[in-house]
C-alpha atoms as a PDB file:
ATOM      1  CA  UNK A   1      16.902  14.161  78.039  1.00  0.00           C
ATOM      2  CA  UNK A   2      18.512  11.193  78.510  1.00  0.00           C
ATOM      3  CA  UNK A   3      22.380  10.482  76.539  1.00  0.00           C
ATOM      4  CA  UNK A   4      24.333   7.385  75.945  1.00  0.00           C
ATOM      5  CA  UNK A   5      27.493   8.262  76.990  1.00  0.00           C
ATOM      6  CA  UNK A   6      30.850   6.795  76.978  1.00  0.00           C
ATOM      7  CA  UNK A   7      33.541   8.588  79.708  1.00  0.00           C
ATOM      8  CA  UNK A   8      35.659   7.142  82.505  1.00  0.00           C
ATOM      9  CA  UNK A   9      33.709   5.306  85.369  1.00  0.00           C
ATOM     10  CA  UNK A  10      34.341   4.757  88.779  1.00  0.00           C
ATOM     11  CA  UNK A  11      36.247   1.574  88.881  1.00  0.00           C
ATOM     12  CA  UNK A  12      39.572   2.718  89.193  1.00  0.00           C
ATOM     13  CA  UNK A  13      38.424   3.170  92.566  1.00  0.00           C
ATOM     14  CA  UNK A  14      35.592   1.936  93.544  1.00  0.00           C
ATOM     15  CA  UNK A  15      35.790  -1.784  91.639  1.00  0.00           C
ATOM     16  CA  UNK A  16      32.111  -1.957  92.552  1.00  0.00           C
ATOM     17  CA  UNK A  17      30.895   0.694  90.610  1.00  0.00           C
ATOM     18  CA  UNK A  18      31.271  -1.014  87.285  1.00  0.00           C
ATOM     19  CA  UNK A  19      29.285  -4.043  87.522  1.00  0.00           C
ATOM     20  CA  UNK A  20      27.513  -5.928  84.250  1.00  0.00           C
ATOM     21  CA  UNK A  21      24.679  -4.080  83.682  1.00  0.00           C
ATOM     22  CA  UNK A  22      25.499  -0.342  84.701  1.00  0.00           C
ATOM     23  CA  UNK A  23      24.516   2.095  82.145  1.00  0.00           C
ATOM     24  CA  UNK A  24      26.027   5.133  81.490  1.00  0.00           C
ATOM     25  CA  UNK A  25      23.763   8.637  80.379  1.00  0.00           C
ATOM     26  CA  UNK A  26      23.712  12.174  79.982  1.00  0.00           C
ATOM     27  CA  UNK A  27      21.089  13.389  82.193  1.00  0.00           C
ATOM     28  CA  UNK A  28      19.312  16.969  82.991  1.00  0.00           C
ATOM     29  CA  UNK A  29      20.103  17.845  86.582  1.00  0.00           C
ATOM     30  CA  UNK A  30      16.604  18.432  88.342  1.00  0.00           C
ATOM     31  CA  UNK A  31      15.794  15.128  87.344  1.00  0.00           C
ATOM     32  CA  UNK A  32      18.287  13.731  90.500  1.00  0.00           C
ATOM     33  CA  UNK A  33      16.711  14.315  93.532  1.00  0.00           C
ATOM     34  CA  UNK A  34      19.670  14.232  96.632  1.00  0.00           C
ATOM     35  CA  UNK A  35      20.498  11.003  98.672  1.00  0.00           C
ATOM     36  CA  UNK A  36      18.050  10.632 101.844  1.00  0.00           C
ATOM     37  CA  UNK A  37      20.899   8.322 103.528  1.00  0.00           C
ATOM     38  CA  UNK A  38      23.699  10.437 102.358  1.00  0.00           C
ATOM     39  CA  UNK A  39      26.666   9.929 105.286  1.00  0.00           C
ATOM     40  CA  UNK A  40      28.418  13.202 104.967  1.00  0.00           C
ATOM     41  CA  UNK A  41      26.507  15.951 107.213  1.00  0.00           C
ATOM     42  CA  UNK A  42      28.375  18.716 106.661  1.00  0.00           C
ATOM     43  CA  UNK A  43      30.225  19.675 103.454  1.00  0.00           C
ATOM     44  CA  UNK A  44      32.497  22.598 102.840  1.00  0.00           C
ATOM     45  CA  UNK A  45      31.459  24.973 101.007  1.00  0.00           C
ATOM     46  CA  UNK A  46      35.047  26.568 100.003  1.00  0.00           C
ATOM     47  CA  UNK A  47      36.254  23.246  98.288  1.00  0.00           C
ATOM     48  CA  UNK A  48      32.666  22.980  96.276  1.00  0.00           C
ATOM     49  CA  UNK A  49      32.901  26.569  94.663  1.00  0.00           C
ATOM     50  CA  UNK A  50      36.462  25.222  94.031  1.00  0.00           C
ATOM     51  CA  UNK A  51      34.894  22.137  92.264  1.00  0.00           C
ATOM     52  CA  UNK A  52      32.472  24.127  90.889  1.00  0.00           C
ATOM     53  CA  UNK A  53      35.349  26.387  88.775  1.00  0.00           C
ATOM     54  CA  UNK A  54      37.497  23.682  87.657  1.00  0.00           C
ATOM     55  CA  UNK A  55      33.904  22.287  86.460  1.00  0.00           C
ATOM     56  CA  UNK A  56      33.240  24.893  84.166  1.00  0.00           C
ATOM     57  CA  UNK A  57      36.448  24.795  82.851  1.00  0.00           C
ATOM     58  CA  UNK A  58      36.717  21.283  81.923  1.00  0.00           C
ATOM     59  CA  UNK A  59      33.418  19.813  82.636  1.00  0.00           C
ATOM     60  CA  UNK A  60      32.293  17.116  85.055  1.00  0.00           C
ATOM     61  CA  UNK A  61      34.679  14.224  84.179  1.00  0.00           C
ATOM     62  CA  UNK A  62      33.984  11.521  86.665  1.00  0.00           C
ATOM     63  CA  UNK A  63      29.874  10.157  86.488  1.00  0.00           C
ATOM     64  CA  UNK A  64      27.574  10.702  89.332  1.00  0.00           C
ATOM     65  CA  UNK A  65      26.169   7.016  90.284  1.00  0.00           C
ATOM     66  CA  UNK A  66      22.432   6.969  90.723  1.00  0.00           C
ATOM     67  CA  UNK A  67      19.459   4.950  90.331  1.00  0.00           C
ATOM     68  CA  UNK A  68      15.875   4.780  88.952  1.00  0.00           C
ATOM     69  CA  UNK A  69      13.194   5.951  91.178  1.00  0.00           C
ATOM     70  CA  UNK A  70       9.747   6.758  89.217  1.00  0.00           C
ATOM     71  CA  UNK A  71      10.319   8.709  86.232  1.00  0.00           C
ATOM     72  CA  UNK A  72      13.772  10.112  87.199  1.00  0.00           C
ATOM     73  CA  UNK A  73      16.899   9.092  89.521  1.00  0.00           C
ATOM     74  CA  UNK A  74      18.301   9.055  93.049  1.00  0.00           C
ATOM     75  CA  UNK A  75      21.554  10.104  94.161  1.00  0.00           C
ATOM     76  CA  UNK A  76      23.689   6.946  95.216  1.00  0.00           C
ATOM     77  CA  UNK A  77      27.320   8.744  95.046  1.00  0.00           C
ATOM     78  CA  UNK A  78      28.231  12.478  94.216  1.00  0.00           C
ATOM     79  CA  UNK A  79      26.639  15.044  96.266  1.00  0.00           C
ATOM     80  CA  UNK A  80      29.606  17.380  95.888  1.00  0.00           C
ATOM     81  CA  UNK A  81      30.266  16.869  92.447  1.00  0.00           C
ATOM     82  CA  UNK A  82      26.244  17.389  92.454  1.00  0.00           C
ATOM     83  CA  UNK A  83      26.474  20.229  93.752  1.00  0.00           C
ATOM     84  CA  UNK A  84      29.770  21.570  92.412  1.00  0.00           C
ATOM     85  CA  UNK A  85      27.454  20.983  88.774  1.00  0.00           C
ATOM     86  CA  UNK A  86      24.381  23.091  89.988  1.00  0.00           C
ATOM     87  CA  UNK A  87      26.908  26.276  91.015  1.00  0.00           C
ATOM     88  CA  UNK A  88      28.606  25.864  87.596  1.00  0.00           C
ATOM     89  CA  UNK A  89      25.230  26.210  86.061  1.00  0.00           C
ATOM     90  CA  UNK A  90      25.349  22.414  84.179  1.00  0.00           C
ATOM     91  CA  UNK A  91      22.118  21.692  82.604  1.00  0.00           C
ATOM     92  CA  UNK A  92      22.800  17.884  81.966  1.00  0.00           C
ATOM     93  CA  UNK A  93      25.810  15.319  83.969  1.00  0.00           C
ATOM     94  CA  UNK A  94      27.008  12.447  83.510  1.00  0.00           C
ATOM     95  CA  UNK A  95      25.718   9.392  85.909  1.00  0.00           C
ATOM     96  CA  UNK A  96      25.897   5.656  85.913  1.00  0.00           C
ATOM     97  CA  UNK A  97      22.775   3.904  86.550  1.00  0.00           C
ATOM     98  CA  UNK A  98      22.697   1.309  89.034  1.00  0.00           C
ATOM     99  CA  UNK A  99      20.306  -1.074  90.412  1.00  0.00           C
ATOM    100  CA  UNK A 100      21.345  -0.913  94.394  1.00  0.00           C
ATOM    101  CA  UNK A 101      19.275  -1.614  97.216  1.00  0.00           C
ATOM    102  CA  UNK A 102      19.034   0.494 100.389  1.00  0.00           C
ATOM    103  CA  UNK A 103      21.970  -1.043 102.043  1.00  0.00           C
ATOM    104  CA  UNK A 104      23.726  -1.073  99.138  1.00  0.00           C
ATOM    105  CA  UNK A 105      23.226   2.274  97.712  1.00  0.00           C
ATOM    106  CA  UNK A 106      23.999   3.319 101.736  1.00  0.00           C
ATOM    107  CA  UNK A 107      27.516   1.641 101.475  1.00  0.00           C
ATOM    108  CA  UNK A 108      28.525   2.904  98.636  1.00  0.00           C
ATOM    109  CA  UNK A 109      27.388   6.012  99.192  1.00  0.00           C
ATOM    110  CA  UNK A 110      29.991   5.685 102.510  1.00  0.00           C
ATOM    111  CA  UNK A 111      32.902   4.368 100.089  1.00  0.00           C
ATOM    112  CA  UNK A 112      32.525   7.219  97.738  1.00  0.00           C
ATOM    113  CA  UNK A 113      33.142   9.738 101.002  1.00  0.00           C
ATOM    114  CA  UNK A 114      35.885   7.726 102.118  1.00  0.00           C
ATOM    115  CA  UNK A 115      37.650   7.232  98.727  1.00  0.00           C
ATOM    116  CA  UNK A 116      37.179  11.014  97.320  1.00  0.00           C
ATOM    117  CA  UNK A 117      37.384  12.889 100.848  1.00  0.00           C
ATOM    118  CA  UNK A 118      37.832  11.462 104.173  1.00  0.00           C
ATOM    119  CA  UNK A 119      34.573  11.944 105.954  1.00  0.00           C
ATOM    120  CA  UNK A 120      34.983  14.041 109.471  1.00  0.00           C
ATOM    121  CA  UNK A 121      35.516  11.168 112.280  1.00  0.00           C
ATOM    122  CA  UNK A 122      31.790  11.645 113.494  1.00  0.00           C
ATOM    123  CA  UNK A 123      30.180  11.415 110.196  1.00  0.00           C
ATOM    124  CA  UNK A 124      32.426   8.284 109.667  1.00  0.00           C
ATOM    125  CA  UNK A 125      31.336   6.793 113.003  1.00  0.00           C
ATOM    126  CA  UNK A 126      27.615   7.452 112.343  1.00  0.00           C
ATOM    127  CA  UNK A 127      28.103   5.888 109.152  1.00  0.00           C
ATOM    128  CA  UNK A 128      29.775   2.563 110.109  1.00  0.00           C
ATOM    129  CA  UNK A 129      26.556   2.660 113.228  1.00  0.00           C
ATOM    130  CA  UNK A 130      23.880   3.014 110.500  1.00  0.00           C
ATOM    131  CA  UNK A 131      25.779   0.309 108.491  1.00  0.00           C
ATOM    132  CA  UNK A 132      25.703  -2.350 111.522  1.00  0.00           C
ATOM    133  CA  UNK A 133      22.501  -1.673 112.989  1.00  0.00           C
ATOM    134  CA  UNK A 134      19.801  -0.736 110.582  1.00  0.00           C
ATOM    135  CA  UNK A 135      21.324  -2.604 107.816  1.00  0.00           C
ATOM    136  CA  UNK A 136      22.909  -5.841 109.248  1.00  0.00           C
ATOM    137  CA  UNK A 137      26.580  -5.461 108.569  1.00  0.00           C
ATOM    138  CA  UNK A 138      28.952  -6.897 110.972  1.00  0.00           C
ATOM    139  CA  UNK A 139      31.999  -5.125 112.325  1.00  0.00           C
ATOM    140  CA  UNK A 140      34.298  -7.730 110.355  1.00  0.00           C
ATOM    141  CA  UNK A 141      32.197  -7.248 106.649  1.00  0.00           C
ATOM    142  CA  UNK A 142      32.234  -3.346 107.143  1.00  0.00           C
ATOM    143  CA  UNK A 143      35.879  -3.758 107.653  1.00  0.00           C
ATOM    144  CA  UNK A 144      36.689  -6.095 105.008  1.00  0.00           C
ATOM    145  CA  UNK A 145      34.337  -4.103 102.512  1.00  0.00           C
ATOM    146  CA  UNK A 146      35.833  -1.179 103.032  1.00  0.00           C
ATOM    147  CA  UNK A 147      39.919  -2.564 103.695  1.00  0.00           C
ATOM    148  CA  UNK A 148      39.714  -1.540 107.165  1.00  0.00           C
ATOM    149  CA  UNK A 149      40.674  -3.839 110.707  1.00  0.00           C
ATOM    150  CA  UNK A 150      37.935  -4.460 112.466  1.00  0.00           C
ATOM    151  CA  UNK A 151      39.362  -2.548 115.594  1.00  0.00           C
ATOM    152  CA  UNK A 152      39.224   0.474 113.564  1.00  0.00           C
ATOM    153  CA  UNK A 153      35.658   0.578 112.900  1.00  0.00           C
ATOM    154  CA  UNK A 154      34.975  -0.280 116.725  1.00  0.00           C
ATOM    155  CA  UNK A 155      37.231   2.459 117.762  1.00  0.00           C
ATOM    156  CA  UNK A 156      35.428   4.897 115.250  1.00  0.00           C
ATOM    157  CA  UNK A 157      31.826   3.591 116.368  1.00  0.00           C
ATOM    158  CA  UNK A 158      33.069   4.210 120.229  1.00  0.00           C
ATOM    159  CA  UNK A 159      33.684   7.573 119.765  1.00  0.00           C
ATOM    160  CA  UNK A 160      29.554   8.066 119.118  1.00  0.00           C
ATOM    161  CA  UNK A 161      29.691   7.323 122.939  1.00  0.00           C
ATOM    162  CA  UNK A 162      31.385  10.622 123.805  1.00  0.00           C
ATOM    163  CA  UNK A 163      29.246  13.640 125.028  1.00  0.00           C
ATOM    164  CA  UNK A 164      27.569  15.592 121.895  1.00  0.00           C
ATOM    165  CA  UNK A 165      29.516  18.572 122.342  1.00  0.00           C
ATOM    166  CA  UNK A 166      32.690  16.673 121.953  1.00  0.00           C
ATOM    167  CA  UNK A 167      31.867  15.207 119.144  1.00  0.00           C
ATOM    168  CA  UNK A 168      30.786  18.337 117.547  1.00  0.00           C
ATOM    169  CA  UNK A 169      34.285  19.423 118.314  1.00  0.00           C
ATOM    170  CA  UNK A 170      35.967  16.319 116.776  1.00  0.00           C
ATOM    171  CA  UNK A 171      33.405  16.724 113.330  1.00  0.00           C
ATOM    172  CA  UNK A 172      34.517  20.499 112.969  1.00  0.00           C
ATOM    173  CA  UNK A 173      38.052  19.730 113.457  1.00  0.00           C
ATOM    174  CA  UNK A 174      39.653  21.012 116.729  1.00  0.00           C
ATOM    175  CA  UNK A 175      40.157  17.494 118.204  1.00  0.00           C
ATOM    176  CA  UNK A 176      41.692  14.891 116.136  1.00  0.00           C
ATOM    177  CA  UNK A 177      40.077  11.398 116.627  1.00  0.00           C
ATOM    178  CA  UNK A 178      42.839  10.054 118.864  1.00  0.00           C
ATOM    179  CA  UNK A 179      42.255  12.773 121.438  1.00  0.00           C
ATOM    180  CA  UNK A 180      38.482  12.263 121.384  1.00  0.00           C
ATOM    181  CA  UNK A 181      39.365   8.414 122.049  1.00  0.00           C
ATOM    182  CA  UNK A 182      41.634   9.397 124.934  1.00  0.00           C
ATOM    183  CA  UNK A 183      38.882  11.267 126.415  1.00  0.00           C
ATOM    184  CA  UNK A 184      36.225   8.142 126.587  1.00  0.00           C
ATOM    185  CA  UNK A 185      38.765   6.639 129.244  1.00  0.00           C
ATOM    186  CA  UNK A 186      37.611   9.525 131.648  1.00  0.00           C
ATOM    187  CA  UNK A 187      33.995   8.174 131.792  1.00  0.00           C
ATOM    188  CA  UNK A 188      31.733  10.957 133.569  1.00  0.00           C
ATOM    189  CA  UNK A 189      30.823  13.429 130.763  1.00  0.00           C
ATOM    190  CA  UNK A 190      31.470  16.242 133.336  1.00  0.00           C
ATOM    191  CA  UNK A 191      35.299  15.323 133.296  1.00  0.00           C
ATOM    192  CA  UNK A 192      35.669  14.392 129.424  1.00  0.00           C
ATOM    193  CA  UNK A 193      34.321  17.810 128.690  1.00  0.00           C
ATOM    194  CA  UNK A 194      36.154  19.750 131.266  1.00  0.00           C
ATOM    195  CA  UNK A 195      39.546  17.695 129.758  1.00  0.00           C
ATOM    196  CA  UNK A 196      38.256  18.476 126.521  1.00  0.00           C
ATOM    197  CA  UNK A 197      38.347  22.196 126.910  1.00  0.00           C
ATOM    198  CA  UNK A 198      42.120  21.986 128.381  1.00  0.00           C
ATOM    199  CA  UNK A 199      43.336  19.654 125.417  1.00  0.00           C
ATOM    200  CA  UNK A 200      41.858  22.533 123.111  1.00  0.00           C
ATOM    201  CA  UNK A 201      42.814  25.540 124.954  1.00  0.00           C
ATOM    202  CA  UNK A 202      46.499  24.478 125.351  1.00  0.00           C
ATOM    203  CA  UNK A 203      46.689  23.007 121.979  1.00  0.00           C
ATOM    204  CA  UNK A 204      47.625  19.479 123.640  1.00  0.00           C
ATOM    205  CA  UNK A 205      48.693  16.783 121.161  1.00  0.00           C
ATOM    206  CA  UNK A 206      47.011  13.391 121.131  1.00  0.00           C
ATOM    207  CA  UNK A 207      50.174  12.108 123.390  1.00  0.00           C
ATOM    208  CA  UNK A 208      49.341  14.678 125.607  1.00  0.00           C
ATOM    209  CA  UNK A 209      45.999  14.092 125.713  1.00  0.00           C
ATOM    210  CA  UNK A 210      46.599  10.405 126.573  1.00  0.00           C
ATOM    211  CA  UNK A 211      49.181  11.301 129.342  1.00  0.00           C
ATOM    212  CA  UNK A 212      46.502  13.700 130.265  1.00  0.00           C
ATOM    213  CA  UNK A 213      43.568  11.493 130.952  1.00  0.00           C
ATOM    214  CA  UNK A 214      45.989   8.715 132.834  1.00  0.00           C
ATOM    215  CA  UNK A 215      47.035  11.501 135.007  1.00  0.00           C
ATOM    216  CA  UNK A 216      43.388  11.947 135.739  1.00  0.00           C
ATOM    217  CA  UNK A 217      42.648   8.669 136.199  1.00  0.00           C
ATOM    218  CA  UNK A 218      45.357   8.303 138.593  1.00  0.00           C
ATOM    219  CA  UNK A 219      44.402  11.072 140.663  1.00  0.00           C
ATOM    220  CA  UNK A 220      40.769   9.686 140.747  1.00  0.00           C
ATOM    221  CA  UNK A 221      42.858   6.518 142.417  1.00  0.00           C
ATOM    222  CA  UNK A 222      44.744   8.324 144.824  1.00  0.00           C
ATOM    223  CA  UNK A 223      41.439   9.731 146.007  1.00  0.00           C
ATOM    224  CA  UNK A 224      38.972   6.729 145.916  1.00  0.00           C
ATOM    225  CA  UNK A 225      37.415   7.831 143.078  1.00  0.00           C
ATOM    226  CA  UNK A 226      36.676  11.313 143.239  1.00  0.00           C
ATOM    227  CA  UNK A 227      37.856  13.348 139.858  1.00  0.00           C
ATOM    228  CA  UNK A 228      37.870  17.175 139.795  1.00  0.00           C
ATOM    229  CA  UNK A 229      35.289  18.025 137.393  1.00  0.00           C
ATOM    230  CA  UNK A 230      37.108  21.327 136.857  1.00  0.00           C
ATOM    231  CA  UNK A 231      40.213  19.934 135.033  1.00  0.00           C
ATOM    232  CA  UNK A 232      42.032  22.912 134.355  1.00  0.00           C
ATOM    233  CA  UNK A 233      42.847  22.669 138.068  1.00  0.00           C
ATOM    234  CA  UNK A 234      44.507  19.537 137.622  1.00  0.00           C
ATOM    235  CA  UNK A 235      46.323  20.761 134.596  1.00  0.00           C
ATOM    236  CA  UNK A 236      47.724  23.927 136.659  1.00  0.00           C
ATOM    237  CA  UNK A 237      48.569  22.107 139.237  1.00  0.00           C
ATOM    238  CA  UNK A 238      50.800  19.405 136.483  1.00  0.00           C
ATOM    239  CA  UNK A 239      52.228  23.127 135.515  1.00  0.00           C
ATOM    240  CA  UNK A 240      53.583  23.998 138.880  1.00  0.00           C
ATOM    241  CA  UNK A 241      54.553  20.433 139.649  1.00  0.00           C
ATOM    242  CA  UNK A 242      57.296  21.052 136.151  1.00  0.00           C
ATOM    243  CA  UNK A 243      58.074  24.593 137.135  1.00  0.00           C
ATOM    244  CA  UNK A 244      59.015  23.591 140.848  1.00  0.00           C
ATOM    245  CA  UNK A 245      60.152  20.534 139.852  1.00  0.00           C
ATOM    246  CA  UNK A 246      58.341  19.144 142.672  1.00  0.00           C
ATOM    247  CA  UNK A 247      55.452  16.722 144.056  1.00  0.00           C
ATOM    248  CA  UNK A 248      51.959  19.216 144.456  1.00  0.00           C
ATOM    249  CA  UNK A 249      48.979  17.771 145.528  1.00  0.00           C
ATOM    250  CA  UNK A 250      45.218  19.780 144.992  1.00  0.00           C
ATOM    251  CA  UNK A 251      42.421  19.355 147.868  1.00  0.00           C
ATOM    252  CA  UNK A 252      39.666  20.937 146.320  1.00  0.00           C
ATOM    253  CA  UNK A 253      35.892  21.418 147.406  1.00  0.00           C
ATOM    254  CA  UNK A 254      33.761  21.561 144.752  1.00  0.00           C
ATOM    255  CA  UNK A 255      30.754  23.108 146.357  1.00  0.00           C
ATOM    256  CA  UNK A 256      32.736  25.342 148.623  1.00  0.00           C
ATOM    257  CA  UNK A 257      35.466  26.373 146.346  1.00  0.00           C
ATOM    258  CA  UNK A 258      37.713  25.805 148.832  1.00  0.00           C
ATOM    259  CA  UNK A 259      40.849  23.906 149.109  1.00  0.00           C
ATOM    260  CA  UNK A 260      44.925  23.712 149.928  1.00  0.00           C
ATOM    261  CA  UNK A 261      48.023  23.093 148.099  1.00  0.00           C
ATOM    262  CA  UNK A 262      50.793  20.946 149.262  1.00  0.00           C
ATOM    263  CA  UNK A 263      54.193  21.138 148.012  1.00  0.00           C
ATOM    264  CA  UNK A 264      56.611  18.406 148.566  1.00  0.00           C
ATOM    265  CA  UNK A 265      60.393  19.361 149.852  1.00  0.00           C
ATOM    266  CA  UNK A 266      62.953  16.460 150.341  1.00  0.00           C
ATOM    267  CA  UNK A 267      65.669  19.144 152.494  1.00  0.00           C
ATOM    268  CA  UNK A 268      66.564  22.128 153.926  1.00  0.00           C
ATOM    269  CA  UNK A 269      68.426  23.440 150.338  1.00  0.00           C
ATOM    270  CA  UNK A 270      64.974  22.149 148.608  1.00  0.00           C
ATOM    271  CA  UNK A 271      62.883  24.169 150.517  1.00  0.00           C
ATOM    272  CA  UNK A 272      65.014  27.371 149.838  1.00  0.00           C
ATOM    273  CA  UNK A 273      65.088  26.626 146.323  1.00  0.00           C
ATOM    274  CA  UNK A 274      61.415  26.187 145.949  1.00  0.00           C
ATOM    275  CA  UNK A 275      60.428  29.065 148.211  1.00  0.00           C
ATOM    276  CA  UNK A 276      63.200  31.141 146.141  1.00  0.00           C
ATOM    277  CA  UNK A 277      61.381  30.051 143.175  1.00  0.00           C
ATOM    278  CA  UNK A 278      57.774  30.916 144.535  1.00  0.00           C
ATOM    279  CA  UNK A 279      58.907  34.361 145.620  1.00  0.00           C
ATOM    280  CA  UNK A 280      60.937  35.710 142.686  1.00  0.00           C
ATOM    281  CA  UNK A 281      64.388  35.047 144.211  1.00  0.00           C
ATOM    282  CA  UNK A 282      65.587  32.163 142.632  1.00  0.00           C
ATOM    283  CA  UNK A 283      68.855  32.083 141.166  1.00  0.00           C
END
């Protein structure tokens, strides 16, 4: 059944959402079916039963935004106050109907993510990707629609370039966006993941991360361009460099296993103090 209603719109912020024309009802539920371009992949479940509560003590303030498809709607923005609404058992919400095309219902489908809760960086990414190539946008409009620099939405569409398992990593939270960046400077996927697994194991932060991939890359000069693909080599070997406070270089076969360490000494006194250190007798 449908219900004139009055409430509080979007506009506050999303300008967009209150154009000449929108109508705002009172409509049952199953009559919204979900958003087929929706840009959020994942959603957390915790923060839903949370919306879910507060809406069943005060009711679903803020209007889903959908529009007409056959004899019911389609979900342009909402899917977690959607389905915050089904868990609290709500029979009828509150939308505002729109007439939006594809590429338009798509973007502000995107804005409502970024304006209510900041999409993960992949889902973000993916979005700005589908916005450029299956629906026209520029770099520069997506960033002016959306108040962004255009470098920013580059950057964010660059990471989609990283290996999957990365960027499953950087959706579910255990590298922040700047790391994953970081990491496309290494190239091969064999080295970005092997870095990637240091930077998380050892809690690196994206500084360290950055200092960790030019340290990389200048070992990959050094040797002509050969890279260990096991990187937590190179990262012990940056740990006994600080605790000997020394130069140590790695030779390492990767088929073989295989390899030698050299330690730098500059006198006499420096190689007492470093073999001191190696053996326990420092000090």
């Amino acid at each position: 059944m449908e219900k004139k209603g009055l409430g509080r719109g979007l506009g506050a912020l999303i300008p967009d959402y209150e154009v000449p024309g929108s109508l705002q009802l009172s409509v049952e539920r199953e009559r919204i079916a979900p958003n087929p371009v929706q840009p959020r992949h994942s959603f957390d479940e915790v923060t839903i039963d949370e919306l879910a509560s507060s809406i069943r003590e005060k009711g679903l303030i803020q209007p889903l935004v959908v529009r007409r498809r056959g004899n019911g709607y389609e979900l342009i923005a909402g899917e977690r106050r959607l389905r915050a609404a089904t868990k609290a058992g709500l029979r009828e919400v509150p939308v505002i109907v729109r007439e939006a095309s594809d590429p338009e219902a798509f973007q502000l489908a995107l804005i409502e993510n970024l304006q209510r809760e900041n999409l993960n960086p992949i889902d973000e990414a993916r979005g700005y990707k589908r916005l450029h190539e299956e629906f026209g946008r520029t770099q520069e409009e997506i960033a002016d629609r959306l108040g962004k620099s255009r470098p920013t939405i580059a950057n964010s569409i660059r990471m989609l370039q990283l290996p999957l398992e990365i960027q499953k990593e950087v959706a579910d939270g255990k590298l922040a966006a700047g790391q994953a960046r970081a990491l496309l400077g290494l190239e091969r996927e064999a080295i970005m993941l092997s870095a990637a697994r240091v930077v998380i194991t050892k809690g690196l932060s994206t500084r360290e991360t950055e200092r960790l991939v030019r340290r990389l890359k200048s070992v990959k000069r050094e040797r002509g361009g050969a890279v260990p693909t096991d990187v937590n080599l190179t990262s012990l070997i940056e740990d006994l460099q600080r605790y000997l406070g020394t130069k140590v270089r790695l030779a390492h076969k990767v088929k073989t296993g295989k390899g030698k360490i050299e330690i730098d000494y500059y006198s006499k006194e420096d190689f007492d103090r470093i073999l001191g250190m190696m053996m326990g007798n420092a000090g």
